[in-house]
C-alpha atoms as a PDB file:
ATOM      1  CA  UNK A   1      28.351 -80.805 -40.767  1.00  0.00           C
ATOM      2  CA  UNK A   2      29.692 -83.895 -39.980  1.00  0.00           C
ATOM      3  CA  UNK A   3      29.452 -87.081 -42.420  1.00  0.00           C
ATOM      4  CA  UNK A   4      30.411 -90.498 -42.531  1.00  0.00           C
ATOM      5  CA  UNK A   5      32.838 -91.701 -45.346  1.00  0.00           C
ATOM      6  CA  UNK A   6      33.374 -95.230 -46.322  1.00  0.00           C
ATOM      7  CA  UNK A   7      34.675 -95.290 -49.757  1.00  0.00           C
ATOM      8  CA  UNK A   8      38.038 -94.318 -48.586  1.00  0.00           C
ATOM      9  CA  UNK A   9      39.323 -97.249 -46.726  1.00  0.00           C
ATOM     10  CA  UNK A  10      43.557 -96.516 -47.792  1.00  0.00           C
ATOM     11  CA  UNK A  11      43.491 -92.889 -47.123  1.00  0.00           C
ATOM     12  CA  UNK A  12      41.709 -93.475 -43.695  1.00  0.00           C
ATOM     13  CA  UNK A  13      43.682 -96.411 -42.830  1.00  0.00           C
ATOM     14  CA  UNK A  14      46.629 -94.498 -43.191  1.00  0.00           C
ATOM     15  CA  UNK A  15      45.447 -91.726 -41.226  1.00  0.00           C
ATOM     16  CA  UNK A  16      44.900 -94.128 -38.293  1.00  0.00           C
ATOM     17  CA  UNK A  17      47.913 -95.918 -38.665  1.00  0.00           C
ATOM     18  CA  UNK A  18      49.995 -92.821 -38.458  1.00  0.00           C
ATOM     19  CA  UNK A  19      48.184 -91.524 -35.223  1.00  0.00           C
ATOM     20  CA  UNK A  20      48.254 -94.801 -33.285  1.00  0.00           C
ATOM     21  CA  UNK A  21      51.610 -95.611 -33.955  1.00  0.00           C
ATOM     22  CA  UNK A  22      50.977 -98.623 -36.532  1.00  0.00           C
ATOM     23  CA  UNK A  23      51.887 -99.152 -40.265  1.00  0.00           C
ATOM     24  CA  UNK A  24      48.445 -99.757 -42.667  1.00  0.00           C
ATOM     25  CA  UNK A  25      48.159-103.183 -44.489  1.00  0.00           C
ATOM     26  CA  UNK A  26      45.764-102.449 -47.142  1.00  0.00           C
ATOM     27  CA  UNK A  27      45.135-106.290 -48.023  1.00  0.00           C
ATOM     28  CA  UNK A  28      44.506-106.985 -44.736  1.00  0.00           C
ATOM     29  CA  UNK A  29      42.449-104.111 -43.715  1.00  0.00           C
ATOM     30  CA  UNK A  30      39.063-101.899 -43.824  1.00  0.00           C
ATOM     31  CA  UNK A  31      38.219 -98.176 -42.311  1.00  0.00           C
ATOM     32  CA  UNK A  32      35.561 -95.699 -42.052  1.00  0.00           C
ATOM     33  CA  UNK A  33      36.071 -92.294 -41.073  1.00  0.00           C
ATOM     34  CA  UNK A  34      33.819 -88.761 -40.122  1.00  0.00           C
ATOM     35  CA  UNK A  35      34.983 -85.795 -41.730  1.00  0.00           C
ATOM     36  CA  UNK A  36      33.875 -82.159 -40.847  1.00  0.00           C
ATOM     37  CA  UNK A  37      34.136 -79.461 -43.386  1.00  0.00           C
ATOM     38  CA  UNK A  38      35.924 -81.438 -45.796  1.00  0.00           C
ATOM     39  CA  UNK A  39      38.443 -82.557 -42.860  1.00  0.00           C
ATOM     40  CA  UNK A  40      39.052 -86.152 -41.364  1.00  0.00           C
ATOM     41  CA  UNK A  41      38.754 -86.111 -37.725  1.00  0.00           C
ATOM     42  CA  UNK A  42      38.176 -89.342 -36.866  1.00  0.00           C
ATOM     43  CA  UNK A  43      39.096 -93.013 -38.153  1.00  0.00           C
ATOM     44  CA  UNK A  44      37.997 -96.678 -37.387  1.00  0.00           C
ATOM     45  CA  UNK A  45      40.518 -99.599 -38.913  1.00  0.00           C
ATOM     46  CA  UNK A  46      39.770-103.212 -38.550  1.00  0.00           C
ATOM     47  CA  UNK A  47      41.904-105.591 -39.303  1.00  0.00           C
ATOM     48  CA  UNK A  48      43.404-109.224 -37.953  1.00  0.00           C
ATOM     49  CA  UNK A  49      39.610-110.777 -39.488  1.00  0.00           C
ATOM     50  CA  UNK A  50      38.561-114.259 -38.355  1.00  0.00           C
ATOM     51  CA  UNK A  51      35.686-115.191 -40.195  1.00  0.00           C
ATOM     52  CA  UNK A  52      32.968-115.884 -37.533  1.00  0.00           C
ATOM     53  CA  UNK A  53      35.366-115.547 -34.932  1.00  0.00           C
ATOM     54  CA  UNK A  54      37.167-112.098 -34.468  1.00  0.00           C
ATOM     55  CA  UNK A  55      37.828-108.513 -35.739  1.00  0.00           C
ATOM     56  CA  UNK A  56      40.402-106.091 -33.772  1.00  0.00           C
ATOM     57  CA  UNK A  57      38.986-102.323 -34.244  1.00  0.00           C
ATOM     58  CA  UNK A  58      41.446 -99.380 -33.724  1.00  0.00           C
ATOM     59  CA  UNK A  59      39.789 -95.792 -33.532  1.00  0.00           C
ATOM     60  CA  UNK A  60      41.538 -92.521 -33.832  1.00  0.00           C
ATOM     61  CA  UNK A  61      40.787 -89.058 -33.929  1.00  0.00           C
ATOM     62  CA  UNK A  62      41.543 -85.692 -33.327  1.00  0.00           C
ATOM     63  CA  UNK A  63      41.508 -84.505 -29.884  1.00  0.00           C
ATOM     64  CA  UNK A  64      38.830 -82.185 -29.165  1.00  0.00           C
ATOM     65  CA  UNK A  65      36.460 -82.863 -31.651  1.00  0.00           C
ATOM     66  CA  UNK A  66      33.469 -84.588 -31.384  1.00  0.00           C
ATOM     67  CA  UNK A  67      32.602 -87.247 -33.373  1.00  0.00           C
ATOM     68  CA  UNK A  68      31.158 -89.738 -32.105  1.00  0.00           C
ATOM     69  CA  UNK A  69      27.264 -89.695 -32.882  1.00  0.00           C
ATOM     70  CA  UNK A  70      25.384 -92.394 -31.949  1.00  0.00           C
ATOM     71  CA  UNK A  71      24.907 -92.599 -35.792  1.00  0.00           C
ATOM     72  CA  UNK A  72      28.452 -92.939 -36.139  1.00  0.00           C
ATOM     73  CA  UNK A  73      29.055 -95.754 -33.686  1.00  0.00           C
ATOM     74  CA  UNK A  74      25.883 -97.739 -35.098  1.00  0.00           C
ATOM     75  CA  UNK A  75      28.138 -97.611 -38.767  1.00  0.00           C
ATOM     76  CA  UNK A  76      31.105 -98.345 -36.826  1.00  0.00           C
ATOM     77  CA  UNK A  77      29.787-101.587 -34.836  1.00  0.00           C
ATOM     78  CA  UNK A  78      27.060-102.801 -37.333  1.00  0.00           C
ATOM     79  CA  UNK A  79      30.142-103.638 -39.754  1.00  0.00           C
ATOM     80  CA  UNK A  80      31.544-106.081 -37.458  1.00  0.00           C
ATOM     81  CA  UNK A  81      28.632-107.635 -36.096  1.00  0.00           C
ATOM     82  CA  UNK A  82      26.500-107.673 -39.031  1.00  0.00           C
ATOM     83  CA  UNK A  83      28.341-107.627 -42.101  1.00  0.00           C
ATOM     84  CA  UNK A  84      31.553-109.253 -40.828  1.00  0.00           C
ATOM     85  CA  UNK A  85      29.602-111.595 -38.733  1.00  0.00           C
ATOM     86  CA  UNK A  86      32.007-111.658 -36.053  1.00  0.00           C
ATOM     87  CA  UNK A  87      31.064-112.620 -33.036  1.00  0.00           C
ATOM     88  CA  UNK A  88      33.901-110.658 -30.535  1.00  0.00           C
ATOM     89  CA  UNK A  89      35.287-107.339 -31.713  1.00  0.00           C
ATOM     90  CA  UNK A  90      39.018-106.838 -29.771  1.00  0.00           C
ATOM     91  CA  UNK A  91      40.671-103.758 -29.007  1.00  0.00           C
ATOM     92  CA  UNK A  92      44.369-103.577 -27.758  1.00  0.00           C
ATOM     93  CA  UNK A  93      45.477-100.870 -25.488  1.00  0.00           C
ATOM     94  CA  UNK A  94      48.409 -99.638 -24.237  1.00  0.00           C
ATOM     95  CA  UNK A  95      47.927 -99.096 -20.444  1.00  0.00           C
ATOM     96  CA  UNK A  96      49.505 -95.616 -20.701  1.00  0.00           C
ATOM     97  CA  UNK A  97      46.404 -94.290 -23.061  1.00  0.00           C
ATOM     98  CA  UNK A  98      43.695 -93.195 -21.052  1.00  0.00           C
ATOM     99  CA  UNK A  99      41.744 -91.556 -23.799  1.00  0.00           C
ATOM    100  CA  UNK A 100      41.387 -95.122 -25.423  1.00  0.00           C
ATOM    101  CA  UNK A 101      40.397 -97.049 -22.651  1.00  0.00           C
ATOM    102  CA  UNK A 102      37.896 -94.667 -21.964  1.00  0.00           C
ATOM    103  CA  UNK A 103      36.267 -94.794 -25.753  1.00  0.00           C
ATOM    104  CA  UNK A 104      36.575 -98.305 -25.388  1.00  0.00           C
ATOM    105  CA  UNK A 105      34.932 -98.426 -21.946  1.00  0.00           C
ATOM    106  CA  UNK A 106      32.293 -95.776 -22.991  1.00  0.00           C
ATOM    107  CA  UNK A 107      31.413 -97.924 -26.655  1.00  0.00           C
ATOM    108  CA  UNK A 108      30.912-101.300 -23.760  1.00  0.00           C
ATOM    109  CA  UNK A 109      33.851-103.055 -24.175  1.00  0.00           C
ATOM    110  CA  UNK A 110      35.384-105.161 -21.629  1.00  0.00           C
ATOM    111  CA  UNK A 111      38.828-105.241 -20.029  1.00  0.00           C
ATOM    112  CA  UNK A 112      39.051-109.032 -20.709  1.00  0.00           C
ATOM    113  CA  UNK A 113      42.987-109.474 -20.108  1.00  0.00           C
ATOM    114  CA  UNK A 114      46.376-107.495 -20.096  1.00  0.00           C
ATOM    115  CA  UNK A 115      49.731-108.834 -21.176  1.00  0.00           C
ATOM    116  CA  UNK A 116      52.245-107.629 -18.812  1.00  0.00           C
ATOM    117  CA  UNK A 117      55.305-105.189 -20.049  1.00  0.00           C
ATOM    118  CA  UNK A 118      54.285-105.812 -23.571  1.00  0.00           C
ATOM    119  CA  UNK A 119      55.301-101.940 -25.060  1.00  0.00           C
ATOM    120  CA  UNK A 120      57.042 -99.106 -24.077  1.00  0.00           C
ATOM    121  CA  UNK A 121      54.010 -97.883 -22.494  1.00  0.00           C
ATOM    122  CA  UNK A 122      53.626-100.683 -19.813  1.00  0.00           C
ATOM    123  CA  UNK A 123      51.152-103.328 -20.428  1.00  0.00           C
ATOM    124  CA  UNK A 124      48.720-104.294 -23.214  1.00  0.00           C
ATOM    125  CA  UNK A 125      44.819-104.009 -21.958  1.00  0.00           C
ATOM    126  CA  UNK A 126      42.662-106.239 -24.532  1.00  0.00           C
ATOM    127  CA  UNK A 127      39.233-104.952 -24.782  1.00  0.00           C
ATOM    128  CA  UNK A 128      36.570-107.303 -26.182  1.00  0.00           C
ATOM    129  CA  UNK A 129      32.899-106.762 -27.022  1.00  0.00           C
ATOM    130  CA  UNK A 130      30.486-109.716 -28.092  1.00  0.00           C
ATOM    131  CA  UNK A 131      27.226-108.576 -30.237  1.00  0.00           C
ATOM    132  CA  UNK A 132      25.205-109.226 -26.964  1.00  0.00           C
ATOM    133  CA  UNK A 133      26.890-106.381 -25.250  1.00  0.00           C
ATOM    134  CA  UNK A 134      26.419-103.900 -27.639  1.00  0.00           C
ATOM    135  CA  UNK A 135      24.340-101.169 -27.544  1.00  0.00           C
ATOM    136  CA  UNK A 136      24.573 -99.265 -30.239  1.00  0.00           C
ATOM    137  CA  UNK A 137      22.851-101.869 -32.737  1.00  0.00           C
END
Protein backbone atom coordinates (compact mmCIF):
# COMPACT_ATOMS: atom_id res chain seq x y z
CA UNK A 1 0.00 0.00 0.00
CA UNK A 2 1.20 3.10 -0.96
CA UNK A 3 1.17 6.31 1.45
CA UNK A 4 2.09 9.75 1.41
CA UNK A 5 4.78 11.02 3.94
CA UNK A 6 5.36 14.57 4.80
CA UNK A 7 7.01 14.70 8.08
CA UNK A 8 10.25 13.76 6.58
CA UNK A 9 11.28 16.68 4.55
CA UNK A 10 15.62 16.02 5.18
CA UNK A 11 15.54 12.39 4.56
CA UNK A 12 13.40 12.90 1.34
CA UNK A 13 15.22 15.85 0.23
CA UNK A 14 18.22 13.98 0.30
CA UNK A 15 16.88 11.16 -1.49
CA UNK A 16 15.99 13.51 -4.38
CA UNK A 17 19.00 15.35 -4.35
CA UNK A 18 21.09 12.28 -4.74
CA UNK A 19 18.97 10.91 -7.75
CA UNK A 20 18.79 14.16 -9.72
CA UNK A 21 22.18 15.03 -9.42
CA UNK A 22 21.78 18.07 -6.83
CA UNK A 23 23.07 18.66 -3.22
CA UNK A 24 19.89 19.26 -0.48
CA UNK A 25 19.74 22.70 1.32
CA UNK A 26 17.65 21.97 4.22
CA UNK A 27 17.06 25.82 5.11
CA UNK A 28 16.08 26.46 1.90
CA UNK A 29 13.97 23.54 1.14
CA UNK A 30 10.65 21.28 1.63
CA UNK A 31 9.71 17.53 0.27
CA UNK A 32 7.08 15.01 0.32
CA UNK A 33 7.53 11.60 -0.66
CA UNK A 34 5.25 8.02 -1.32
CA UNK A 35 6.62 5.10 0.19
CA UNK A 36 5.48 1.43 -0.52
CA UNK A 37 6.05 -1.23 2.01
CA UNK A 38 8.05 0.81 4.19
CA UNK A 39 10.23 1.92 0.99
CA UNK A 40 10.62 5.50 -0.61
CA UNK A 41 9.94 5.40 -4.19
CA UNK A 42 9.23 8.61 -5.03
CA UNK A 43 10.22 12.32 -3.89
CA UNK A 44 8.99 15.95 -4.59
CA UNK A 45 11.61 18.93 -3.37
CA UNK A 46 10.78 22.53 -3.70
CA UNK A 47 12.94 24.95 -3.21
CA UNK A 48 14.24 28.58 -4.76
CA UNK A 49 10.60 30.10 -2.85
CA UNK A 50 9.38 33.55 -3.91
CA UNK A 51 6.71 34.47 -1.79
CA UNK A 52 3.71 35.09 -4.16
CA UNK A 53 5.83 34.75 -7.00
CA UNK A 54 7.62 31.32 -7.60
CA UNK A 55 8.47 27.76 -6.36
CA UNK A 56 10.86 25.35 -8.56
CA UNK A 57 9.56 21.57 -7.89
CA UNK A 58 11.99 18.65 -8.63
CA UNK A 59 10.38 15.04 -8.60
CA UNK A 60 12.20 11.79 -8.44
CA UNK A 61 11.52 8.32 -8.22
CA UNK A 62 12.26 4.96 -8.85
CA UNK A 63 11.88 3.72 -12.26
CA UNK A 64 9.18 1.35 -12.66
CA UNK A 65 7.07 2.04 -9.95
CA UNK A 66 4.04 3.72 -9.92
CA UNK A 67 3.35 6.39 -7.88
CA UNK A 68 1.74 8.84 -9.03
CA UNK A 69 -2.05 8.76 -7.84
CA UNK A 70 -4.06 11.42 -8.61
CA UNK A 71 -4.13 11.67 -4.74
CA UNK A 72 -0.57 12.07 -4.77
CA UNK A 73 -0.27 14.85 -7.31
CA UNK A 74 -3.31 16.81 -5.60
CA UNK A 75 -0.68 16.77 -2.19
CA UNK A 76 2.05 17.52 -4.44
CA UNK A 77 0.49 20.71 -6.32
CA UNK A 78 -1.98 21.92 -3.57
CA UNK A 79 1.32 22.84 -1.50
CA UNK A 80 2.44 25.27 -3.96
CA UNK A 81 -0.62 26.76 -5.03
CA UNK A 82 -2.43 26.81 -1.88
CA UNK A 83 -0.28 26.84 0.97
CA UNK A 84 2.75 28.49 -0.65
CA UNK A 85 0.56 30.77 -2.56
CA UNK A 86 2.67 30.83 -5.48
CA UNK A 87 1.40 31.73 -8.39
CA UNK A 88 3.98 29.77 -11.15
CA UNK A 89 5.54 26.49 -10.08
CA UNK A 90 9.05 26.01 -12.40
CA UNK A 91 10.66 22.95 -13.29
CA UNK A 92 14.21 22.80 -14.92
CA UNK A 93 15.11 20.07 -17.26
CA UNK A 94 17.92 18.87 -18.80
CA UNK A 95 17.04 18.26 -22.51
CA UNK A 96 18.69 14.81 -22.38
CA UNK A 97 15.88 13.47 -19.69
CA UNK A 98 12.99 12.31 -21.38
CA UNK A 99 11.37 10.69 -18.43
CA UNK A 100 11.13 14.27 -16.82
CA UNK A 101 9.82 16.14 -19.50
CA UNK A 102 7.30 13.72 -19.89
CA UNK A 103 6.08 13.88 -15.95
CA UNK A 104 6.29 17.39 -16.39
CA UNK A 105 4.29 17.43 -19.64
CA UNK A 106 1.82 14.76 -18.29
CA UNK A 107 1.30 16.95 -14.58
CA UNK A 108 0.44 20.28 -17.45
CA UNK A 109 3.38 22.08 -17.37
CA UNK A 110 4.60 24.17 -20.09
CA UNK A 111 7.86 24.27 -22.05
CA UNK A 112 8.09 28.08 -21.44
CA UNK A 113 11.94 28.56 -22.46
CA UNK A 114 15.34 26.63 -22.81
CA UNK A 115 18.77 28.03 -22.10
CA UNK A 116 21.04 26.83 -24.70
CA UNK A 117 24.25 24.45 -23.76
CA UNK A 118 23.59 25.11 -20.16
CA UNK A 119 24.82 21.27 -18.74
CA UNK A 120 26.49 18.45 -19.86
CA UNK A 121 23.33 17.16 -21.10
CA UNK A 122 22.62 19.92 -23.76
CA UNK A 123 20.18 22.54 -22.92
CA UNK A 124 18.05 23.51 -19.91
CA UNK A 125 14.04 23.15 -20.74
CA UNK A 126 12.13 25.39 -17.99
CA UNK A 127 8.77 24.06 -17.36
CA UNK A 128 6.23 26.39 -15.72
CA UNK A 129 2.68 25.81 -14.49
CA UNK A 130 0.35 28.75 -13.21
CA UNK A 131 -2.65 27.60 -10.72
CA UNK A 132 -5.02 28.17 -13.77
CA UNK A 133 -3.48 25.32 -15.61
CA UNK A 134 -3.66 22.87 -13.15
CA UNK A 135 -5.69 20.11 -12.99
CA UNK A 136 -5.15 18.25 -10.31
CA UNK A 137 -6.64 20.87 -7.68
Amino acid sequence: MKCLITDQPDHIGAWVCARAGGVYNPAESYAMGVAEGGELIAGVLYNNYYPEGSVQMHIAAELGRRWATRDVLHAALDYPFNQLKVRKIIGIVREDNIAAQRIDEHLGCVLETRIAGACAGGDLLIYTMTREQCRYL
